[in-house]
PDB file of N, CA and C in Angstrom:
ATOM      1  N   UNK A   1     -27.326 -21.206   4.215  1.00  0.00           N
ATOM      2  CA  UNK A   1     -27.345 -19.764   4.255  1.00  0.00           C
ATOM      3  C   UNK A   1     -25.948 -19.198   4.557  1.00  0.00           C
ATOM      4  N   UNK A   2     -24.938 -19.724   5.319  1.00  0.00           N
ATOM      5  CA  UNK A   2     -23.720 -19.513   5.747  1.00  0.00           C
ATOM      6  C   UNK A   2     -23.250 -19.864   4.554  1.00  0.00           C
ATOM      7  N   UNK A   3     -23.145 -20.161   3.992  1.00  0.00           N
ATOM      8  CA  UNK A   3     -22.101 -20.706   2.448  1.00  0.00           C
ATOM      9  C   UNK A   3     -22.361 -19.330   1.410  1.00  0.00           C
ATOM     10  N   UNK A   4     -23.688 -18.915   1.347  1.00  0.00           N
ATOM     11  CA  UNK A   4     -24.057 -17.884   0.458  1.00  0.00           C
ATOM     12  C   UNK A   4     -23.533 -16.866   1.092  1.00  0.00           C
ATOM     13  N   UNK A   5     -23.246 -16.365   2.414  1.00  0.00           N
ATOM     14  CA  UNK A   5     -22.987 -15.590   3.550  1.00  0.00           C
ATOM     15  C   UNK A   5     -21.122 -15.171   2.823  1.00  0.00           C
ATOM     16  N   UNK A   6     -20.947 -16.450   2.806  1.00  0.00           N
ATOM     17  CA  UNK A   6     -19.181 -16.547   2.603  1.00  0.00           C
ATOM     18  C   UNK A   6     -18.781 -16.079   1.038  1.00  0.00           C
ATOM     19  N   UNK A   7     -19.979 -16.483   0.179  1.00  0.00           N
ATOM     20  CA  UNK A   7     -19.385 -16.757  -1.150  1.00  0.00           C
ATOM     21  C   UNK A   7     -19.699 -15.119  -1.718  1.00  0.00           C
ATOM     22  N   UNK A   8     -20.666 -14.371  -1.271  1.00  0.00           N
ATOM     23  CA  UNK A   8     -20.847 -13.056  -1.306  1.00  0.00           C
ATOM     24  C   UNK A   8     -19.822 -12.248  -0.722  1.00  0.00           C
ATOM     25  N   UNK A   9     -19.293 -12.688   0.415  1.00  0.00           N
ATOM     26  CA  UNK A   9     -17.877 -11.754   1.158  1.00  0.00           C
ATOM     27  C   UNK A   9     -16.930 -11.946   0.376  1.00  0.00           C
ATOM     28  N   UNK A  10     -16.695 -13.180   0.072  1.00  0.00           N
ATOM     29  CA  UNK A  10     -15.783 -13.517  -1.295  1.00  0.00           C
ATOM     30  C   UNK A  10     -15.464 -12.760  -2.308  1.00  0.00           C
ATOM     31  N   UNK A  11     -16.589 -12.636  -3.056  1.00  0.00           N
ATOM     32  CA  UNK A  11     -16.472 -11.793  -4.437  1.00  0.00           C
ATOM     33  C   UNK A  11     -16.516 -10.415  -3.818  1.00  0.00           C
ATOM     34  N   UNK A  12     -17.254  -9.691  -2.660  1.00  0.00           N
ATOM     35  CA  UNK A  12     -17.101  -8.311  -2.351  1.00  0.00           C
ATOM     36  C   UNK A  12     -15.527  -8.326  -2.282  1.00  0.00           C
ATOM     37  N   UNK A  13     -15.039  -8.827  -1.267  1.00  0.00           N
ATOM     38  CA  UNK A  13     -13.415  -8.666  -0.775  1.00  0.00           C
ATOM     39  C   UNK A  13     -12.856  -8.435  -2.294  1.00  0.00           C
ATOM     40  N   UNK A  14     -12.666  -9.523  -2.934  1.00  0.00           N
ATOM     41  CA  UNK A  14     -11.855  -9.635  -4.689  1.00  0.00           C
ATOM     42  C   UNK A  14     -12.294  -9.028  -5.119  1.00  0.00           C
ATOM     43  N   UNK A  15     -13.527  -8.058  -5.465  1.00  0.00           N
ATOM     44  CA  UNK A  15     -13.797  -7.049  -6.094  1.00  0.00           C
ATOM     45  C   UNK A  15     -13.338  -5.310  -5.806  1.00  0.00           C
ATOM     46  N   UNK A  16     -13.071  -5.400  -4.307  1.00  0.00           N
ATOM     47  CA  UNK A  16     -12.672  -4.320  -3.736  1.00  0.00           C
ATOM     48  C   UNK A  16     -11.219  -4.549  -3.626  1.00  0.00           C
ATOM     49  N   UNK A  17     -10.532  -5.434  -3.747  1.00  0.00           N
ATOM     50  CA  UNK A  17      -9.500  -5.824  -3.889  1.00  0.00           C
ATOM     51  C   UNK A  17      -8.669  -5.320  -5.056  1.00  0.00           C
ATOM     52  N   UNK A  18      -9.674  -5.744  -5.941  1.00  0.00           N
ATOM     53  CA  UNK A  18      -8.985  -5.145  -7.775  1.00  0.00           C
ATOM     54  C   UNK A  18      -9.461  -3.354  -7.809  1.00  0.00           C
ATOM     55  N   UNK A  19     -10.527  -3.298  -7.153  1.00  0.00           N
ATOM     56  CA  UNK A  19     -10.904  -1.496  -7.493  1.00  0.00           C
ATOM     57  C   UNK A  19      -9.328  -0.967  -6.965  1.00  0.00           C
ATOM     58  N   UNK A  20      -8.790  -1.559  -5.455  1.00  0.00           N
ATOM     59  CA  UNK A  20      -7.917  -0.524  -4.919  1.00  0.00           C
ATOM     60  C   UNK A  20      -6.706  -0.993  -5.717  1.00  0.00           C
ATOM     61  N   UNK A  21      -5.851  -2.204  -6.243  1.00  0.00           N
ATOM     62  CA  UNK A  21      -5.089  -2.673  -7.022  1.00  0.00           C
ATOM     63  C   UNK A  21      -4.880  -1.587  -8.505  1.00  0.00           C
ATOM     64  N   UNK A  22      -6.003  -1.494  -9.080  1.00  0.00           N
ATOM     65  CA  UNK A  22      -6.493  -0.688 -10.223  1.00  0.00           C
ATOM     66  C   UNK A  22      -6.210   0.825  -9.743  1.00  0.00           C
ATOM     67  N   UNK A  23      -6.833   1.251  -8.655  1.00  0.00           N
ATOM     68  CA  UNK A  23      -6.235   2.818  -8.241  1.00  0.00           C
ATOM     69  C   UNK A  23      -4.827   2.877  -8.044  1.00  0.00           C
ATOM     70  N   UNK A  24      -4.111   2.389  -7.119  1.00  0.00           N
ATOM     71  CA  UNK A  24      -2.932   1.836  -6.935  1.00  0.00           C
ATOM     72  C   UNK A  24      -2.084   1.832  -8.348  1.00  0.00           C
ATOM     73  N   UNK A  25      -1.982   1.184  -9.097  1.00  0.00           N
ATOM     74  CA  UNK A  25      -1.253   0.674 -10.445  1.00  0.00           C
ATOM     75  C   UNK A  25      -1.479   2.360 -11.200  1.00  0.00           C
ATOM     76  N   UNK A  26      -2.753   2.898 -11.137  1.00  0.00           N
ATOM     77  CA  UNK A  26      -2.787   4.426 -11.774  1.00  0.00           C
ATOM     78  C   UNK A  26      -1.707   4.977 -11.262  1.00  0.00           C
ATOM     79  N   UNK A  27      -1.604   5.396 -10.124  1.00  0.00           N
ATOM     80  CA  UNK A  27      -0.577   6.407  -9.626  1.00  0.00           C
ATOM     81  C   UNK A  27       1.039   5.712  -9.171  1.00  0.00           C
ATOM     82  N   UNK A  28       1.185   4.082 -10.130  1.00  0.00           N
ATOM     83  CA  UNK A  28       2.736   3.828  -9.948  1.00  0.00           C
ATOM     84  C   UNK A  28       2.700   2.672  -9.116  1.00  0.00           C
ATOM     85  N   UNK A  29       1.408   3.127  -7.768  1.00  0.00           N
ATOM     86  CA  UNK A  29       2.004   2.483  -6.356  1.00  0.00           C
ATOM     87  C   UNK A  29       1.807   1.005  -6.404  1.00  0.00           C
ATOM     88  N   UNK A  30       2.307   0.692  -5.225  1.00  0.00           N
ATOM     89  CA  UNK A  30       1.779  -0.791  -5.008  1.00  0.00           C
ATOM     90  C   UNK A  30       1.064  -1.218  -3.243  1.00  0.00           C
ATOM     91  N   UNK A  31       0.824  -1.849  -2.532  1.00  0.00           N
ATOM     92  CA  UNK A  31       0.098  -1.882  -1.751  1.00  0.00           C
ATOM     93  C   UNK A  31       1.976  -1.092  -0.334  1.00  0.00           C
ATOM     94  N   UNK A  32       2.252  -2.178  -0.983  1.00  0.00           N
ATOM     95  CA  UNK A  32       3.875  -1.622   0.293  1.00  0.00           C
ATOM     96  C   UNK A  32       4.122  -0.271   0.287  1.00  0.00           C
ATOM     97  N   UNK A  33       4.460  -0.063  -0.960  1.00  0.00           N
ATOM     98  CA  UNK A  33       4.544   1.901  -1.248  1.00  0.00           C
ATOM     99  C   UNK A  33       3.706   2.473  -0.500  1.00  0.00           C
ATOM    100  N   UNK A  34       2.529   1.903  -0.878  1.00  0.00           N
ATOM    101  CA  UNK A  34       1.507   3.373  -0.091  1.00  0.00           C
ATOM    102  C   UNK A  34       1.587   2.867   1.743  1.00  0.00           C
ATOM    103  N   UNK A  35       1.710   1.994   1.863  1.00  0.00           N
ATOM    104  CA  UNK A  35       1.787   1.692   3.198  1.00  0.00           C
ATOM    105  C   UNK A  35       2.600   1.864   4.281  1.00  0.00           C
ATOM    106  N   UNK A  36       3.771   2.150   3.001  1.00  0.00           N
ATOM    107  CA  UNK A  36       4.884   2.636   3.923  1.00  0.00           C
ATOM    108  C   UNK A  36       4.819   4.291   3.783  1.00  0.00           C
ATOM    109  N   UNK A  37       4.191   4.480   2.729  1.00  0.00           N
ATOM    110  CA  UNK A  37       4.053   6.178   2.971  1.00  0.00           C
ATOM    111  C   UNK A  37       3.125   6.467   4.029  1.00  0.00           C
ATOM    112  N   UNK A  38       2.280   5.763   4.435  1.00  0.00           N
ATOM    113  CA  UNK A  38       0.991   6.328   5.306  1.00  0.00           C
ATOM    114  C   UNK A  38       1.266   6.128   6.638  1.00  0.00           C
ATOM    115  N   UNK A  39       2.505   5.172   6.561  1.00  0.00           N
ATOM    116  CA  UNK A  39       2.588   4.551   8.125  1.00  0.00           C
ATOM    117  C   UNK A  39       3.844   5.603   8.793  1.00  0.00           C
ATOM    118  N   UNK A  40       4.233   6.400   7.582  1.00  0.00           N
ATOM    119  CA  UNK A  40       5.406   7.593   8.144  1.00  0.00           C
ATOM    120  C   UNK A  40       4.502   8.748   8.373  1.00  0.00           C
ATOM    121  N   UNK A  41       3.592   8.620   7.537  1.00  0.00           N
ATOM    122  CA  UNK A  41       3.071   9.574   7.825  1.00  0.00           C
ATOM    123  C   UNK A  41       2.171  10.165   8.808  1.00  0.00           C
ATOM    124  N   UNK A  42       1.962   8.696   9.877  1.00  0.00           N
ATOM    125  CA  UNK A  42       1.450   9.140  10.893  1.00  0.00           C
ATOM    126  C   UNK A  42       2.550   9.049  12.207  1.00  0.00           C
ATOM    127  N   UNK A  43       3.386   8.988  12.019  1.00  0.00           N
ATOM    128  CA  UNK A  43       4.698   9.513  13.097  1.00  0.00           C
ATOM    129  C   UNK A  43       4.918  10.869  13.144  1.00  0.00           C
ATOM    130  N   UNK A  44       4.193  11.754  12.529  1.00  0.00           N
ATOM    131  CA  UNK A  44       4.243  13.052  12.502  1.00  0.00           C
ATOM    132  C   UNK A  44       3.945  13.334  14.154  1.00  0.00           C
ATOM    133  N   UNK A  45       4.902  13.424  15.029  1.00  0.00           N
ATOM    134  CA  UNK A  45       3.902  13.957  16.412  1.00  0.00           C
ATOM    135  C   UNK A  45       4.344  15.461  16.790  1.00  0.00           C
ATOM    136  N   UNK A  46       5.807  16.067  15.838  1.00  0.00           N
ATOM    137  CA  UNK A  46       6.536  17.499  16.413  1.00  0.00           C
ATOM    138  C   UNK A  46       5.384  18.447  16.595  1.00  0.00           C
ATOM    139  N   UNK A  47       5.134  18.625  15.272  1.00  0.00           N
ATOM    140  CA  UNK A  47       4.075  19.738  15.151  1.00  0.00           C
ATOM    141  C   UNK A  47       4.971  20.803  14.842  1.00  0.00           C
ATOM    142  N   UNK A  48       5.994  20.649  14.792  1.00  0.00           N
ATOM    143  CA  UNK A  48       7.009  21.665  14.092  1.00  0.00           C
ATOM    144  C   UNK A  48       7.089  21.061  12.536  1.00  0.00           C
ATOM    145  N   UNK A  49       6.690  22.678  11.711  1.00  0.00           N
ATOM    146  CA  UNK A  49       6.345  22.358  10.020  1.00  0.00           C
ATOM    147  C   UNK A  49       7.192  21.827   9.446  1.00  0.00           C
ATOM    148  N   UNK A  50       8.738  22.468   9.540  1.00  0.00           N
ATOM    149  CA  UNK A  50       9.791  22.051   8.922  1.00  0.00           C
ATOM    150  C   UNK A  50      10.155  20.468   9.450  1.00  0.00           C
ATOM    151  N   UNK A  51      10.101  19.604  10.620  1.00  0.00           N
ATOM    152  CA  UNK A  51      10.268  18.467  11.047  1.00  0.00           C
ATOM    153  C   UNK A  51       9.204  17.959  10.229  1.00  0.00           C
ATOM    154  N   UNK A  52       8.369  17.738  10.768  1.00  0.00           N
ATOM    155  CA  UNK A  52       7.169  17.556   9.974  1.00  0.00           C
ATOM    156  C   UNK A  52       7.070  16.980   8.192  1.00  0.00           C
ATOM    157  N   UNK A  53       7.766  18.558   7.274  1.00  0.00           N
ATOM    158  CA  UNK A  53       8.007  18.128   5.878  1.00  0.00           C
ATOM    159  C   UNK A  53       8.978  17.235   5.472  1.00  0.00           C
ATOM    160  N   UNK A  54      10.354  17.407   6.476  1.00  0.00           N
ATOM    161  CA  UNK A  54      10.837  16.213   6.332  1.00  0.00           C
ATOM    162  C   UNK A  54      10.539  15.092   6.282  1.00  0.00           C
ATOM    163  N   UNK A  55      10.056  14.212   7.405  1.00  0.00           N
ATOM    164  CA  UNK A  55       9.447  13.460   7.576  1.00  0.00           C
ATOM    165  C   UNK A  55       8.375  13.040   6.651  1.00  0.00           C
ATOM    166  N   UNK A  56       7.754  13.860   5.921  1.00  0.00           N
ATOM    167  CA  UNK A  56       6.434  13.254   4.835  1.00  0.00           C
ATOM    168  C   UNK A  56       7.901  12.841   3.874  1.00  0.00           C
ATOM    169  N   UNK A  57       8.886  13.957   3.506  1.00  0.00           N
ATOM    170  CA  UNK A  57       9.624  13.790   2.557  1.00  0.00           C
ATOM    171  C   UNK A  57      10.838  12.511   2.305  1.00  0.00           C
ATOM    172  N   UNK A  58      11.041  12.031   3.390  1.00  0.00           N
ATOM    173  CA  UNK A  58      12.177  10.702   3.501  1.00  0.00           C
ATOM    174  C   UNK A  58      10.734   9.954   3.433  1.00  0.00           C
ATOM    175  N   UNK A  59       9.031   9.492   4.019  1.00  0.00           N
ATOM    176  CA  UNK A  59       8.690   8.938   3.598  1.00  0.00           C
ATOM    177  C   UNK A  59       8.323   8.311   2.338  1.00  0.00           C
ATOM    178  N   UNK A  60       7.946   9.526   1.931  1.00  0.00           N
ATOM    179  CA  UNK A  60       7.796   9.480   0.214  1.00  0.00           C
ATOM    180  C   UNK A  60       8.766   9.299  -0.343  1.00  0.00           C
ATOM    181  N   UNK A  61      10.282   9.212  -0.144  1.00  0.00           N
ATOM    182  CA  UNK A  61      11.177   8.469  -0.930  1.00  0.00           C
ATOM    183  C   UNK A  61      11.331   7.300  -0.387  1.00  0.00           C
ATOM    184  N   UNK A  62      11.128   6.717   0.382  1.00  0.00           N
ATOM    185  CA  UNK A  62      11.266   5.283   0.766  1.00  0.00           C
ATOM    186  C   UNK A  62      10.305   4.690   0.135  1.00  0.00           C
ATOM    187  N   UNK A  63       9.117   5.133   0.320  1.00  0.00           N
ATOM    188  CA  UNK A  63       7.764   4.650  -0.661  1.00  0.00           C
ATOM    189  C   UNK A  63       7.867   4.197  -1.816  1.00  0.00           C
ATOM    190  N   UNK A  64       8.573   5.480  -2.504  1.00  0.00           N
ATOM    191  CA  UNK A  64       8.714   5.591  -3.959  1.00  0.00           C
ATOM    192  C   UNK A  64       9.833   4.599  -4.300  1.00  0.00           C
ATOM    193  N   UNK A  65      10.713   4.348  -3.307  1.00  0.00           N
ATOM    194  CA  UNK A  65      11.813   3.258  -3.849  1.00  0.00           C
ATOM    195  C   UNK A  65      10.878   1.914  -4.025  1.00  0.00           C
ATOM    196  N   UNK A  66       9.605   1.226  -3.187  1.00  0.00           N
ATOM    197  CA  UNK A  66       9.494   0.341  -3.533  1.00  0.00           C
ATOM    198  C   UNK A  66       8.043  -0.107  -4.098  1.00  0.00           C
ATOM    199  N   UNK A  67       8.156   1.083  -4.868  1.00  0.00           N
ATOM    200  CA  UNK A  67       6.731   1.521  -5.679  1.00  0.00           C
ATOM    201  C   UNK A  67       6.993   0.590  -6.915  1.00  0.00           C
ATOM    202  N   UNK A  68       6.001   0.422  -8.046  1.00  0.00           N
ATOM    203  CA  UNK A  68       6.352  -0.587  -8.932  1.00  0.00           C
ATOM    204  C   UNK A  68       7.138  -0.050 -10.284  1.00  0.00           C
ATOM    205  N   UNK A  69       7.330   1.193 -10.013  1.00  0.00           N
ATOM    206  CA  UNK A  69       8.327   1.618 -11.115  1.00  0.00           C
ATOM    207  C   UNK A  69      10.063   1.979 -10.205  1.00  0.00           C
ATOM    208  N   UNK A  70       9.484   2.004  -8.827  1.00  0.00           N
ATOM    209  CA  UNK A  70      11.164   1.800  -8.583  1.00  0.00           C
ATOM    210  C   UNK A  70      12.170   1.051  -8.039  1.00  0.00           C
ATOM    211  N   UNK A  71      13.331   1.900  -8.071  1.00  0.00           N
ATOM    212  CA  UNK A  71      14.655   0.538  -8.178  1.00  0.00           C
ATOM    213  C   UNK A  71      14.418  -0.769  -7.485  1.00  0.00           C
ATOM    214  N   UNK A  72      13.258  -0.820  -6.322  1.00  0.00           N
ATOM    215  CA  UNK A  72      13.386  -1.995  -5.412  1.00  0.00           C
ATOM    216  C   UNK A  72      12.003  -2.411  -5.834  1.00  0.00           C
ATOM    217  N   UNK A  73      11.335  -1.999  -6.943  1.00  0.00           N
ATOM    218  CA  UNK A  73       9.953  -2.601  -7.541  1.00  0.00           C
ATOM    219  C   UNK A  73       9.243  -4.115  -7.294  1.00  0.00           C
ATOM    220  N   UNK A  74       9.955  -4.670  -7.391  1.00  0.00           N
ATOM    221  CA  UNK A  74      10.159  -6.078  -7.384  1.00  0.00           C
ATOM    222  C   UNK A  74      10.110  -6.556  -6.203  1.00  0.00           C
ATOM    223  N   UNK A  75      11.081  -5.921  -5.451  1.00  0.00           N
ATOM    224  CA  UNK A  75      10.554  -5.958  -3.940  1.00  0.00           C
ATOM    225  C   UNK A  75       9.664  -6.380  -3.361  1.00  0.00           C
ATOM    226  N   UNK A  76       8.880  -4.659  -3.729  1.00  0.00           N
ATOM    227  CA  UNK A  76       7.814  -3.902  -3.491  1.00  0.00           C
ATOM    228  C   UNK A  76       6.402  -4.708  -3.831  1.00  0.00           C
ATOM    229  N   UNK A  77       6.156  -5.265  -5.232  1.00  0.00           N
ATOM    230  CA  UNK A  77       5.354  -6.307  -5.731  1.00  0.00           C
ATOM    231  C   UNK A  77       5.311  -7.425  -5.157  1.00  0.00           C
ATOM    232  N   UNK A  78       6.833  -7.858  -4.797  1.00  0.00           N
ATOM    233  CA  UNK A  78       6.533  -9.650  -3.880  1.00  0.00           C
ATOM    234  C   UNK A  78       6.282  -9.223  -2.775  1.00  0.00           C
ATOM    235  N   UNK A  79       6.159  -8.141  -1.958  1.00  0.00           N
ATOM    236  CA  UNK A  79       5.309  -8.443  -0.872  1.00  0.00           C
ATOM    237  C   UNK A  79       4.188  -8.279  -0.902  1.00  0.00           C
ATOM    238  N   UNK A  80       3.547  -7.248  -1.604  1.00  0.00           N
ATOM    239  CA  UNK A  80       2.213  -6.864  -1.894  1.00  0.00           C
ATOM    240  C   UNK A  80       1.334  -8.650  -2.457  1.00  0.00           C
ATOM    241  N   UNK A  81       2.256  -8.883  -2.807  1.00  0.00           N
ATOM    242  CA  UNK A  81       1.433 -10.317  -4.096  1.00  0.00           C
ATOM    243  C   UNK A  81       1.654 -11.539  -2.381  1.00  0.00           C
ATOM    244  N   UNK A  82       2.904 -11.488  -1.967  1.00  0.00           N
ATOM    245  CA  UNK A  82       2.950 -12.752  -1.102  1.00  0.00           C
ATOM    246  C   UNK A  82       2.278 -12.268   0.025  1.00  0.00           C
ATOM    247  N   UNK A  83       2.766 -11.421   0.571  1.00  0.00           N
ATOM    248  CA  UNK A  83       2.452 -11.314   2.514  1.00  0.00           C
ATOM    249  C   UNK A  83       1.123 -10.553   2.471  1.00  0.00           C
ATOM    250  N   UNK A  84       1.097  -9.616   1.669  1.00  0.00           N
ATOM    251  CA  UNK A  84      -0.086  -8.431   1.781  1.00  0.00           C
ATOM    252  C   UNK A  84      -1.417  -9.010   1.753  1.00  0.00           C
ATOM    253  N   UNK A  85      -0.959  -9.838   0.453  1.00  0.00           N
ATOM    254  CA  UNK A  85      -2.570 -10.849  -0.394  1.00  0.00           C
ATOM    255  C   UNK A  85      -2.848 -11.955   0.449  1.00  0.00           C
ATOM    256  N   UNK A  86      -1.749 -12.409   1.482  1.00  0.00           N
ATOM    257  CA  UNK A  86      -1.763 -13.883   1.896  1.00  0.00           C
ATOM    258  C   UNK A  86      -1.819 -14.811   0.963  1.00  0.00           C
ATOM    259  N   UNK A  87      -1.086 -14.807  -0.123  1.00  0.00           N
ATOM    260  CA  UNK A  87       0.140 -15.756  -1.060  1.00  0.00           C
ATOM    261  C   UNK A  87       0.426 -16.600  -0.655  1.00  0.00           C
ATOM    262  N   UNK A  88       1.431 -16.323   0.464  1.00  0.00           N
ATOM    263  CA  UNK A  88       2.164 -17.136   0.816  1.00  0.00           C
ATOM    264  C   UNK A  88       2.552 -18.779   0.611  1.00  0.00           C
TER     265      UNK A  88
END
């Protein structure tokens, strides 16, 4: 019963795996991109607007540098594929 237990978490995980991969790849990103956008984006603590937009705004270009269409793409993909996926 534990084997069927595992082999069902299995295919859920790899299946939810490719849905978010598949959303991801729509809008450019890759797992690092968005992760590094989300993880700036909760350092927001001023509460002052203009600090604040900055801050989304240097995130989202750092993001976007290692998104899979930009300059550090490649990057951005070998970690998502090695460290993210557990590749390694």
């Amino acid at each position: 019963m534990d084997w069927a237990r595992q082999k069902c978490s299995s295919y859920y995980d790899s299946s939810w795996r490719w849905i978010e991969d598949t959303y991801l790849a729509y809008f450019g990103e890759n797992r690092t991109s968005y992760g590094i956008k989300e993880s700036l984006k909760k350092t927001e603590v001023t509460g002052d607007e203009n600090i604040d937009g900055i801050q989304r705004g240097v995130g989202g270009a750092v993001g976007d540098v290692f998104s899979s269409k930009g300059p550090a793409g490649v990057v951005g993909d070998g970690i998502d594929k090695g460290l993210l996926r557990g590749n390694v």
